[in-house]
Protein backbone atom coordinates (compact mmCIF):
# COMPACT_ATOMS: atom_id res chain seq x y z
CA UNK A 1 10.64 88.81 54.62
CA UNK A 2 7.27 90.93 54.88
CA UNK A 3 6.05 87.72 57.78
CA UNK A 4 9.82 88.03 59.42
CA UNK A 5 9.00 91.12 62.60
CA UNK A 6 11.18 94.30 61.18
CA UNK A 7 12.10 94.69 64.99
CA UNK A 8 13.57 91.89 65.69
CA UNK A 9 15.33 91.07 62.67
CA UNK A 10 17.02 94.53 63.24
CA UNK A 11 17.72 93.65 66.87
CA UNK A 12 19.34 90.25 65.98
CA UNK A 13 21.35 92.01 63.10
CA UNK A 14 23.06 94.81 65.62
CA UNK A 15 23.15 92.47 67.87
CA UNK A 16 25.66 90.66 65.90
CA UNK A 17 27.63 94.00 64.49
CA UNK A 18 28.30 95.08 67.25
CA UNK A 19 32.22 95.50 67.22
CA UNK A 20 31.95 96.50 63.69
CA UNK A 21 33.14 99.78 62.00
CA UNK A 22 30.56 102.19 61.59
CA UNK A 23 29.43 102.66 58.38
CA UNK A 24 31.22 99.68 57.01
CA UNK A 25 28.60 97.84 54.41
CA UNK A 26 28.25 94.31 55.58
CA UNK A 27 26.31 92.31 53.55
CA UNK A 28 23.43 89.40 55.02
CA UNK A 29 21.90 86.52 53.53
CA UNK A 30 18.01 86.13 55.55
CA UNK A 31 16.44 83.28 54.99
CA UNK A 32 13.11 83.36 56.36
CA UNK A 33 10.66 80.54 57.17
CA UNK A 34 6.71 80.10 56.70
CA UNK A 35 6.70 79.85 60.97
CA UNK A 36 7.47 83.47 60.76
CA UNK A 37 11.13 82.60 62.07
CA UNK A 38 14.69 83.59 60.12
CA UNK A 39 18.17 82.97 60.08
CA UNK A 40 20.76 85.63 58.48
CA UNK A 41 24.28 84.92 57.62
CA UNK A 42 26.55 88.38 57.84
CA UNK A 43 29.16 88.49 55.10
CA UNK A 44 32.45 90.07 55.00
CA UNK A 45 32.68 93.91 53.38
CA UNK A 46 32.48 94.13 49.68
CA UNK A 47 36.19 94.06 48.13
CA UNK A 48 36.02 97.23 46.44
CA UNK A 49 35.46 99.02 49.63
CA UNK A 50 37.73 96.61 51.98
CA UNK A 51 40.71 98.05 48.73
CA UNK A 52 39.15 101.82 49.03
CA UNK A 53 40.24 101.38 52.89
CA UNK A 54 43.44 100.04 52.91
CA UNK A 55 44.62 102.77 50.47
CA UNK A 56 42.82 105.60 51.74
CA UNK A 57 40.60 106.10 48.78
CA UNK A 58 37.19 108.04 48.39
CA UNK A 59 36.48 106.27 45.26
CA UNK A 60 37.40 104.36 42.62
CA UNK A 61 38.29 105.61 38.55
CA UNK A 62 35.17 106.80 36.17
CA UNK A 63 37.35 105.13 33.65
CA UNK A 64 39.72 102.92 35.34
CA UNK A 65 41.95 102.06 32.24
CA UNK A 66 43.20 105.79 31.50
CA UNK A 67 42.94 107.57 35.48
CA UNK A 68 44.54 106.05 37.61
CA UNK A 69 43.81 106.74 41.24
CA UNK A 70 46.00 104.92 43.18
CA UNK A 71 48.36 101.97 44.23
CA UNK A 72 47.79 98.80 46.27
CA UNK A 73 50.74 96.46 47.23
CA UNK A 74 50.55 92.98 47.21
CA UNK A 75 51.06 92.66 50.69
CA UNK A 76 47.91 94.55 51.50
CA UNK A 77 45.90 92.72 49.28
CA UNK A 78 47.28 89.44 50.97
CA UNK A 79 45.51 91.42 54.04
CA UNK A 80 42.79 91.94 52.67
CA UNK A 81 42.26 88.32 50.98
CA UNK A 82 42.57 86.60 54.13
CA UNK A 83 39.96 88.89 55.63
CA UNK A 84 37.77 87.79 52.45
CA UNK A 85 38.77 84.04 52.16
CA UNK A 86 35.44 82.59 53.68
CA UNK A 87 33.21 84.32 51.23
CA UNK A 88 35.65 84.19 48.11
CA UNK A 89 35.74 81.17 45.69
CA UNK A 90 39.26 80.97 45.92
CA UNK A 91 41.28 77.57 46.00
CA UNK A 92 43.80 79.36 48.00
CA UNK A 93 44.86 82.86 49.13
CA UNK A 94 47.43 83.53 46.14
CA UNK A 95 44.33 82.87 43.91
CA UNK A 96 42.54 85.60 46.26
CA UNK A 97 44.75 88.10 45.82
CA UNK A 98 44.74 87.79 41.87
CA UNK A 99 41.06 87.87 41.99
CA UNK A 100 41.36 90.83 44.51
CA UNK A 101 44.20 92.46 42.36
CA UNK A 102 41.35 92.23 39.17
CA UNK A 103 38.95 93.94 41.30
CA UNK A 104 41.49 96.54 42.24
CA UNK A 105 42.06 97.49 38.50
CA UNK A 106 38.89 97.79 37.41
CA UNK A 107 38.78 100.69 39.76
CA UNK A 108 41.49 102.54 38.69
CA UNK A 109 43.85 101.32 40.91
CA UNK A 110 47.17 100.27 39.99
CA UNK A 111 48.76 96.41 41.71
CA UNK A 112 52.06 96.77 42.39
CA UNK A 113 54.26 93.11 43.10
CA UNK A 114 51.98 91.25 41.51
């Protein structure tokens, strides 16, 4: 990346955000090639924080299996799995959500329906 101009990889990178949230982490895959040029791929929002969103949380459980900090419904992590289903490796969005619903625990968040 030090060859790849810091300008216009920015540039190219808000170009493509723009209609994004503020402050919503969005993570990018750069590849960058020896003729100085680069391609970037912009992945959907981290799970944790797409779960922290739907349910209004700051953040998740210093020790998730005795503080709980909140619920999540099956319905919005069907939501939020078919936001994620491009970048998951998921055979199909019921196996999203029970990957999602994982995630969800392991910050102190209880499923419920699931």
């Amino acid at each position: 990346l030090h060859r790849v101009d810091r300008r216009q990889r920015q540039m190219c990178i808000r170009d493509r955000t723009q209609g994004v949230e503020p402050g919503l982490p969005l993570p990018v895959v750069i590849t960058a090639f020896a003729d100085k040029s680069f391609t970037f791929i912009i992945k959907t929002p981290p799970a944790t924080t797409l779960i922290k969103k739907a349910i209004k949380l700051e953040k998740g459980s210093s020790n998730a299996l005795k503080t709980k900090v909140g619920k999540i419904t099956r319905e919005q992590l069907e939501e939020i799995a078919k936001t994620k289903m491009k970048d998951m490796n998921a055979a199909n969005v019921d196996a999203a959500v029970r990957t999602l619903a994982g995630s969800a625990r392991s910050m102190g968040v209880t499923v419920e329906g699931l």
